[in-house]
PDB file of N, CA and C in Angstrom:
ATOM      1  N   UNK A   1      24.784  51.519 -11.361  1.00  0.00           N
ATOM      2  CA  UNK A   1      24.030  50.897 -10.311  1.00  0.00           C
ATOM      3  C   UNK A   1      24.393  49.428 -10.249  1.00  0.00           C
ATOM      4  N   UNK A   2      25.082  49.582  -8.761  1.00  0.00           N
ATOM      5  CA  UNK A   2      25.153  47.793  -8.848  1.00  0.00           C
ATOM      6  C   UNK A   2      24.736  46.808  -8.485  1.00  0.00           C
ATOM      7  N   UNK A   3      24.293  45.448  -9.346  1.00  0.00           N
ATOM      8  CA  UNK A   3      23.530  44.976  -8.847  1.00  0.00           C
ATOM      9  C   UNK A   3      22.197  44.718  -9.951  1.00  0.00           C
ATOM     10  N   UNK A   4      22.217  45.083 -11.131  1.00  0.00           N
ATOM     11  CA  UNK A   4      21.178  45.061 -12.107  1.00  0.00           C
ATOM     12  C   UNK A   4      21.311  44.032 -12.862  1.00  0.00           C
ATOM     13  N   UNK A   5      20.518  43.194 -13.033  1.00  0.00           N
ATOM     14  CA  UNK A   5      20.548  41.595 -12.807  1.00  0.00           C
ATOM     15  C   UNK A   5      19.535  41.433 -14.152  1.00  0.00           C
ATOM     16  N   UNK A   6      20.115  40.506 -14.918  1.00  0.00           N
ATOM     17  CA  UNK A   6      18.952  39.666 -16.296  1.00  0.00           C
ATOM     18  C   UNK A   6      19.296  37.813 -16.099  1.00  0.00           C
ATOM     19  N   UNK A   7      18.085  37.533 -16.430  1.00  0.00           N
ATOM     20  CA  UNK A   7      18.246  36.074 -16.413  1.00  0.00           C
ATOM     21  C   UNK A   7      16.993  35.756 -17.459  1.00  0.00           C
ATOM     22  N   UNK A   8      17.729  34.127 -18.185  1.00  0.00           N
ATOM     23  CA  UNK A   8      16.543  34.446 -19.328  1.00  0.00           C
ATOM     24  C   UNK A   8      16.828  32.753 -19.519  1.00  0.00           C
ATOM     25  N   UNK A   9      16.160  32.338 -20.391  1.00  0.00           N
ATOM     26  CA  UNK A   9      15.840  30.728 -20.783  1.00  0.00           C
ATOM     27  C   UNK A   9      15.615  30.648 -22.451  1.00  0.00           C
ATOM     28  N   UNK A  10      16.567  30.260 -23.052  1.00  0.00           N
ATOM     29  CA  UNK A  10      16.321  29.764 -24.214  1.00  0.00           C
ATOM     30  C   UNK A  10      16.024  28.949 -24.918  1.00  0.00           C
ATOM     31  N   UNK A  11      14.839  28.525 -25.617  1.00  0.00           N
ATOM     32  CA  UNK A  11      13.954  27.618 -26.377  1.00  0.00           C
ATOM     33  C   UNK A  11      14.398  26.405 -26.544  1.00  0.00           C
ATOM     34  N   UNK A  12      16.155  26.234 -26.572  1.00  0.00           N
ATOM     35  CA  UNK A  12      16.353  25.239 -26.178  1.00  0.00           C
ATOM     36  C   UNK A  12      16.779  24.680 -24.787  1.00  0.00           C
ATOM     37  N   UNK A  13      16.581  25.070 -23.626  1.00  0.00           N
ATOM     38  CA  UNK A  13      16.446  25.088 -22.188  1.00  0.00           C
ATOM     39  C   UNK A  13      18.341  25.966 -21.800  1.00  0.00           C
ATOM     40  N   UNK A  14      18.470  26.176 -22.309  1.00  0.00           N
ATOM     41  CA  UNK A  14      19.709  27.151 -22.076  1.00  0.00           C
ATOM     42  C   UNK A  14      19.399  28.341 -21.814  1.00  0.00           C
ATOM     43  N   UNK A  15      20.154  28.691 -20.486  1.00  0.00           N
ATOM     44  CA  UNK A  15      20.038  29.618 -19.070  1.00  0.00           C
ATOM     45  C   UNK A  15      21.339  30.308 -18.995  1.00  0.00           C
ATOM     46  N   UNK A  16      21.158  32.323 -19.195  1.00  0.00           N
ATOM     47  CA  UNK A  16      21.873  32.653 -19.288  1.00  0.00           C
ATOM     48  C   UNK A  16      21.478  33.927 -18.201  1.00  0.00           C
ATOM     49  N   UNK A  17      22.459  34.487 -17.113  1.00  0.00           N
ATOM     50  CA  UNK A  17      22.789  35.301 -16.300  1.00  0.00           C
ATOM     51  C   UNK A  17      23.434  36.582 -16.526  1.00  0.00           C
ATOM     52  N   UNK A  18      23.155  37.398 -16.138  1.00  0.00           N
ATOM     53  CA  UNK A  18      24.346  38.181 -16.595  1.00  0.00           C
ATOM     54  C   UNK A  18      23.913  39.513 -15.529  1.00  0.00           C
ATOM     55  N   UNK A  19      24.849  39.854 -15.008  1.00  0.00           N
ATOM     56  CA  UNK A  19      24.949  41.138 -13.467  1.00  0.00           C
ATOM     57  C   UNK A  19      25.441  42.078 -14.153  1.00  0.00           C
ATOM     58  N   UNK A  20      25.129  43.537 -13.807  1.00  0.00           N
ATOM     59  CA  UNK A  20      26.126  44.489 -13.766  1.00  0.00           C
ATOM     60  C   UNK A  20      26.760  45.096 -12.209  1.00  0.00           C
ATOM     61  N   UNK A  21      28.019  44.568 -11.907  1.00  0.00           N
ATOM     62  CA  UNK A  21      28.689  44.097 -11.077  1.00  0.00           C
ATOM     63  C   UNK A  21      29.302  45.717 -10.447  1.00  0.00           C
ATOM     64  N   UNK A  22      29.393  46.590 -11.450  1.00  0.00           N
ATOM     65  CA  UNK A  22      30.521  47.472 -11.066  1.00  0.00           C
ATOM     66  C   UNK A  22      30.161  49.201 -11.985  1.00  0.00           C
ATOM     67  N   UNK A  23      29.784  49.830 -11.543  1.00  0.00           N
ATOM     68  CA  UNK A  23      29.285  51.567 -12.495  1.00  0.00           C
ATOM     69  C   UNK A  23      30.852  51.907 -12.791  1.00  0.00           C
ATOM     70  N   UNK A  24      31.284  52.150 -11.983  1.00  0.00           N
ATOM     71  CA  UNK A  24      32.922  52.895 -12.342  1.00  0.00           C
ATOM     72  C   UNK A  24      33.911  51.748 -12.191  1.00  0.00           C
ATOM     73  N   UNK A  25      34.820  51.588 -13.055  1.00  0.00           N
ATOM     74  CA  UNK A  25      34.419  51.241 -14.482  1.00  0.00           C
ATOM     75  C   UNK A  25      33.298  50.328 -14.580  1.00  0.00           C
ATOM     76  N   UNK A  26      32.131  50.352 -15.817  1.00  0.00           N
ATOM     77  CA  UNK A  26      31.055  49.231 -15.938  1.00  0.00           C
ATOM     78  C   UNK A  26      31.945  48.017 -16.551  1.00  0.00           C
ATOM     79  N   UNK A  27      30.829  46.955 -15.522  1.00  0.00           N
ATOM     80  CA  UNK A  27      32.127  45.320 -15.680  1.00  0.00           C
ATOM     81  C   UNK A  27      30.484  45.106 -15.676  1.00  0.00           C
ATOM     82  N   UNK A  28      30.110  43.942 -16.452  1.00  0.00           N
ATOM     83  CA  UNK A  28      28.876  43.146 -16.285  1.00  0.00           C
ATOM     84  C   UNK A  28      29.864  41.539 -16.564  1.00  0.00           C
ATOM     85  N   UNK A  29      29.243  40.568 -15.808  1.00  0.00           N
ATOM     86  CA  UNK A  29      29.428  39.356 -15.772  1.00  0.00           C
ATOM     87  C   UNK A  29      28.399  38.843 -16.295  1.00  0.00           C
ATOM     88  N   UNK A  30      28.596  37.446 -16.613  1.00  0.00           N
ATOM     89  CA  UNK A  30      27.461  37.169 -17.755  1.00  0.00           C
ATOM     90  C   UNK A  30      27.892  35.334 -17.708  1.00  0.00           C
ATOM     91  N   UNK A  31      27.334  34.349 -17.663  1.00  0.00           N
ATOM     92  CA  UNK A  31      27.336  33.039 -17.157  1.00  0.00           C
ATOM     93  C   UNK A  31      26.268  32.040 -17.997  1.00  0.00           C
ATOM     94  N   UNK A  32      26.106  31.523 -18.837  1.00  0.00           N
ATOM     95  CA  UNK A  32      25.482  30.949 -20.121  1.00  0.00           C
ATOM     96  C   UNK A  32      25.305  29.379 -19.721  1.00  0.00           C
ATOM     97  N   UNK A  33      24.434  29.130 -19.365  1.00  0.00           N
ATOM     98  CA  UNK A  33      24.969  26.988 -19.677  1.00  0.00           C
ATOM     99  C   UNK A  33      23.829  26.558 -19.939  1.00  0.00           C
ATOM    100  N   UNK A  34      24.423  25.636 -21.058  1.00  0.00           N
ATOM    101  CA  UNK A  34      23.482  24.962 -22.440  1.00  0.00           C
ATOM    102  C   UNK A  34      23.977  23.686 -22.072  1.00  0.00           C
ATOM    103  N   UNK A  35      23.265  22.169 -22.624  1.00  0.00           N
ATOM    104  CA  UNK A  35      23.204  21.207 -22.854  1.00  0.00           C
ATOM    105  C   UNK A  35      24.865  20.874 -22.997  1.00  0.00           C
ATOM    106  N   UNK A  36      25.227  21.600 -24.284  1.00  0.00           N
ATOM    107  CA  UNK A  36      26.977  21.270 -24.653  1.00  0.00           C
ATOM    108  C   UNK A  36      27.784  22.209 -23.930  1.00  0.00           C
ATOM    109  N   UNK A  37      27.563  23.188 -23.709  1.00  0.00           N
ATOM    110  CA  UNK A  37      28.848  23.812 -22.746  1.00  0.00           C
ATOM    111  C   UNK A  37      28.351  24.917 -22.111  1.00  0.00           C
ATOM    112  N   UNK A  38      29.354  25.778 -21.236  1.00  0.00           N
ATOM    113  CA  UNK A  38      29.142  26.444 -19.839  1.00  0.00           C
ATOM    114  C   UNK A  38      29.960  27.924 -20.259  1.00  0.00           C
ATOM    115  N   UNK A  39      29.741  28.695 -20.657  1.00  0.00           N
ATOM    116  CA  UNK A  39      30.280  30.172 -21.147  1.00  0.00           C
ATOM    117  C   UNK A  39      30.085  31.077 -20.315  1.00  0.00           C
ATOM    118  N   UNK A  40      31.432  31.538 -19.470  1.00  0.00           N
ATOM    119  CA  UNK A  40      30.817  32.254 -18.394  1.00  0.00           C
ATOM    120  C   UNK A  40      32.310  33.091 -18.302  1.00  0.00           C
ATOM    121  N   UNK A  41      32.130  34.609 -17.726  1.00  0.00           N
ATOM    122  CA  UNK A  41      33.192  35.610 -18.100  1.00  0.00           C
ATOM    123  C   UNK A  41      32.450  37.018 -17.616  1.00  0.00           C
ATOM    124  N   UNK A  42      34.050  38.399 -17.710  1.00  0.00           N
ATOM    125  CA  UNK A  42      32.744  39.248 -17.916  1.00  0.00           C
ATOM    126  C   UNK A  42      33.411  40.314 -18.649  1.00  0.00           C
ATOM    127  N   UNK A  43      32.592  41.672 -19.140  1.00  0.00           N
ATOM    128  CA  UNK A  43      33.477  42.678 -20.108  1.00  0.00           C
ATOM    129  C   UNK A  43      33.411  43.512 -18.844  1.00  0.00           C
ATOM    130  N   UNK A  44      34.457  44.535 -19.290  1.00  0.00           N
ATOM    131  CA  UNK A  44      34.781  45.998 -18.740  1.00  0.00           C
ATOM    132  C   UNK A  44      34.440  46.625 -19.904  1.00  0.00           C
ATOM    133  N   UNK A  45      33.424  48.119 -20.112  1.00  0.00           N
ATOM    134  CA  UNK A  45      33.064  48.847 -21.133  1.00  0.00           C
ATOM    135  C   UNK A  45      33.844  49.364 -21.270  1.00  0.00           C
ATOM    136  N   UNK A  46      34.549  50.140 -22.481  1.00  0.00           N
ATOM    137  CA  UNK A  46      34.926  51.083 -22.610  1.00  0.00           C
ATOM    138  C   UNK A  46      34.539  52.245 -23.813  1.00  0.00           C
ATOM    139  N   UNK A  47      34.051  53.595 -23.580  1.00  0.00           N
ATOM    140  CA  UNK A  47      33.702  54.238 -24.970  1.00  0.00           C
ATOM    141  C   UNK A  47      35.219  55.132 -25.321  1.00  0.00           C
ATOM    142  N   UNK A  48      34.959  55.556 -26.343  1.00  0.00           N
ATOM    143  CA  UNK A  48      35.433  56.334 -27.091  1.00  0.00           C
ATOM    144  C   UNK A  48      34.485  57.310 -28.202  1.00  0.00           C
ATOM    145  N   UNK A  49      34.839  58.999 -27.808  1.00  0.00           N
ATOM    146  CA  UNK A  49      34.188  59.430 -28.955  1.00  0.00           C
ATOM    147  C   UNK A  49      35.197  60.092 -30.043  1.00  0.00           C
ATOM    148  N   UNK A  50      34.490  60.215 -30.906  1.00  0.00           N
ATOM    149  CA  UNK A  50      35.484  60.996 -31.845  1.00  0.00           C
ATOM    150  C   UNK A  50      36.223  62.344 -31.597  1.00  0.00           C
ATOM    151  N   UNK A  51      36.573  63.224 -32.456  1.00  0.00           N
ATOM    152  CA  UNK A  51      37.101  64.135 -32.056  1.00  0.00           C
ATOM    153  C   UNK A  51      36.170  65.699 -31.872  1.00  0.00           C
ATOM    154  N   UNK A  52      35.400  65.355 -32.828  1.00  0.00           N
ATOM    155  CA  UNK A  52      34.212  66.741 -32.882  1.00  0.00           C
ATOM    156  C   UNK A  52      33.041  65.821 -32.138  1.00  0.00           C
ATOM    157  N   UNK A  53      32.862  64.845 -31.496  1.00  0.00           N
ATOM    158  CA  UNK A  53      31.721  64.333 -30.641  1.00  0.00           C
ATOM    159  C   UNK A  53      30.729  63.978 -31.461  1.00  0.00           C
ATOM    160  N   UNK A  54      31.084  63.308 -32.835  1.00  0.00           N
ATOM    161  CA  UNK A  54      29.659  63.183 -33.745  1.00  0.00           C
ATOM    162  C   UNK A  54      29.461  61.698 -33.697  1.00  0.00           C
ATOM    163  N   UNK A  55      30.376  61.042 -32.875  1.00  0.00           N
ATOM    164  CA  UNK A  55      30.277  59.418 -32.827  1.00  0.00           C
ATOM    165  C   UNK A  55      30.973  58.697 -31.985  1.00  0.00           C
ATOM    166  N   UNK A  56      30.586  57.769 -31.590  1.00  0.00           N
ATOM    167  CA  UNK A  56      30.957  56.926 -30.131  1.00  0.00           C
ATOM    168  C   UNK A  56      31.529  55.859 -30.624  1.00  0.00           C
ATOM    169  N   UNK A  57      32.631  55.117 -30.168  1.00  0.00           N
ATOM    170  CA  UNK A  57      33.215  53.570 -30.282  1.00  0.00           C
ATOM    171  C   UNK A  57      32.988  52.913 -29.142  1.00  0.00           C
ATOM    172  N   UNK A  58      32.132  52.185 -28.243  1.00  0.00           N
ATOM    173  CA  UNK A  58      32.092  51.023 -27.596  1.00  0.00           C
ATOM    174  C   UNK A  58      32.631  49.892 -27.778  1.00  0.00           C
ATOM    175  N   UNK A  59      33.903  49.656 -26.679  1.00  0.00           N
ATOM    176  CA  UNK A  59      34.916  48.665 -27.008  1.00  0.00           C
ATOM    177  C   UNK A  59      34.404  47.981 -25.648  1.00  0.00           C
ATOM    178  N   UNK A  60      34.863  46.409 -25.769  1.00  0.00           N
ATOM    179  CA  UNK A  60      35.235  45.882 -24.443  1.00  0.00           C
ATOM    180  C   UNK A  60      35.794  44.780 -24.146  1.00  0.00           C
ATOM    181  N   UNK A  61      36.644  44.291 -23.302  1.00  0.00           N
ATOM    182  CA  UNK A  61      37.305  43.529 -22.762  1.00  0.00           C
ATOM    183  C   UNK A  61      37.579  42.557 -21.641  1.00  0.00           C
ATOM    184  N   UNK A  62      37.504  41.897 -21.713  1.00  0.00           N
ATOM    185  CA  UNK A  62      37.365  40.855 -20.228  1.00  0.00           C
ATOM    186  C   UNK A  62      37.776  39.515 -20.201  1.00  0.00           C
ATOM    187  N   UNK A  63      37.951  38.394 -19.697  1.00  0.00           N
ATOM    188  CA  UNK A  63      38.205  37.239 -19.631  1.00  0.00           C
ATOM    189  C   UNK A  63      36.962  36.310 -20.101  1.00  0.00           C
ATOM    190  N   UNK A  64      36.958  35.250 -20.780  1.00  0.00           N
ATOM    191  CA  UNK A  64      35.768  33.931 -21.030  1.00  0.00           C
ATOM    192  C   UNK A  64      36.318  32.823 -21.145  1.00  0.00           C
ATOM    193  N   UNK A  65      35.424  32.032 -20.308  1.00  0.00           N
ATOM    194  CA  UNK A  65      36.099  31.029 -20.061  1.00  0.00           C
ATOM    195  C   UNK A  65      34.893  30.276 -20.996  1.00  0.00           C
ATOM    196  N   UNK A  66      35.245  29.140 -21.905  1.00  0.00           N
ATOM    197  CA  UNK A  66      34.481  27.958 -22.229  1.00  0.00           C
ATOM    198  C   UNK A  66      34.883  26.749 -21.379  1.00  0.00           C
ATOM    199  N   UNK A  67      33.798  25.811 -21.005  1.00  0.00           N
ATOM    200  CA  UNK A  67      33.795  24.332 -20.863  1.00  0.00           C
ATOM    201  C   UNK A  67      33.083  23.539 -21.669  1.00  0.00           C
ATOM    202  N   UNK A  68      33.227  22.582 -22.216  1.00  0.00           N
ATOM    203  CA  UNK A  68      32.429  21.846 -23.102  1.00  0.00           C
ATOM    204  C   UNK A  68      32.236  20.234 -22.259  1.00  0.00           C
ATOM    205  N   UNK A  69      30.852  20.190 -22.367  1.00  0.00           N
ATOM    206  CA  UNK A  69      30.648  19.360 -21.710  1.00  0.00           C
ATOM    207  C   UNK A  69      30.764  18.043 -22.346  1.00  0.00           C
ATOM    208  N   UNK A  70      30.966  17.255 -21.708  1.00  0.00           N
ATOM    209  CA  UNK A  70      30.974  15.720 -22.671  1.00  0.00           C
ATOM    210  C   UNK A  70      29.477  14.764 -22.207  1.00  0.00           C
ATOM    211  N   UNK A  71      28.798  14.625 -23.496  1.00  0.00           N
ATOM    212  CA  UNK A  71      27.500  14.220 -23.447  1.00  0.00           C
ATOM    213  C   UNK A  71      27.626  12.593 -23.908  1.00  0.00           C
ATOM    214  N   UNK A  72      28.078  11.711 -23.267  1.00  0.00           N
ATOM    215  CA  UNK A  72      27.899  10.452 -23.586  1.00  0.00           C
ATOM    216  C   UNK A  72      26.549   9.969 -23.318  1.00  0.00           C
TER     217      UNK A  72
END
């Protein structure tokens, strides 16, 4: 489902986003900015199960970008 959206505020006023953008393949984007820097990117899921189905590997991959801000 696309379009399923979190947004949240952390204790130290750092504000983080994050969409799920895409069901086939799932891509969630995800966008972070704190006081010192700006972390923003997104994964593509991928599972894997074993061979008799008794266990799952959740891998994932995507681009992140850091900026670090300069606090003079």
């Amino acid at each position: 489902m696309e379009g399923e959206t979190y947004e949240g505020v952390f204790s130290d006023g750092s504000k983080l986003s994050i969409e799920h953008i895409s069901h086939h393949p799932p891509i969630s984007y995800f966008y972070l900015d704190s006081d010192k820097f700006i972390l923003y990117g997104y994964y593509e899921y991928k599972a894997k199960t074993s061979s008799n189905f008794n266990s799952i590997t959740i891998d994932y991959a995507g681009p992140n970008t850091i900026i670090i801000k300069n606090n003079n």
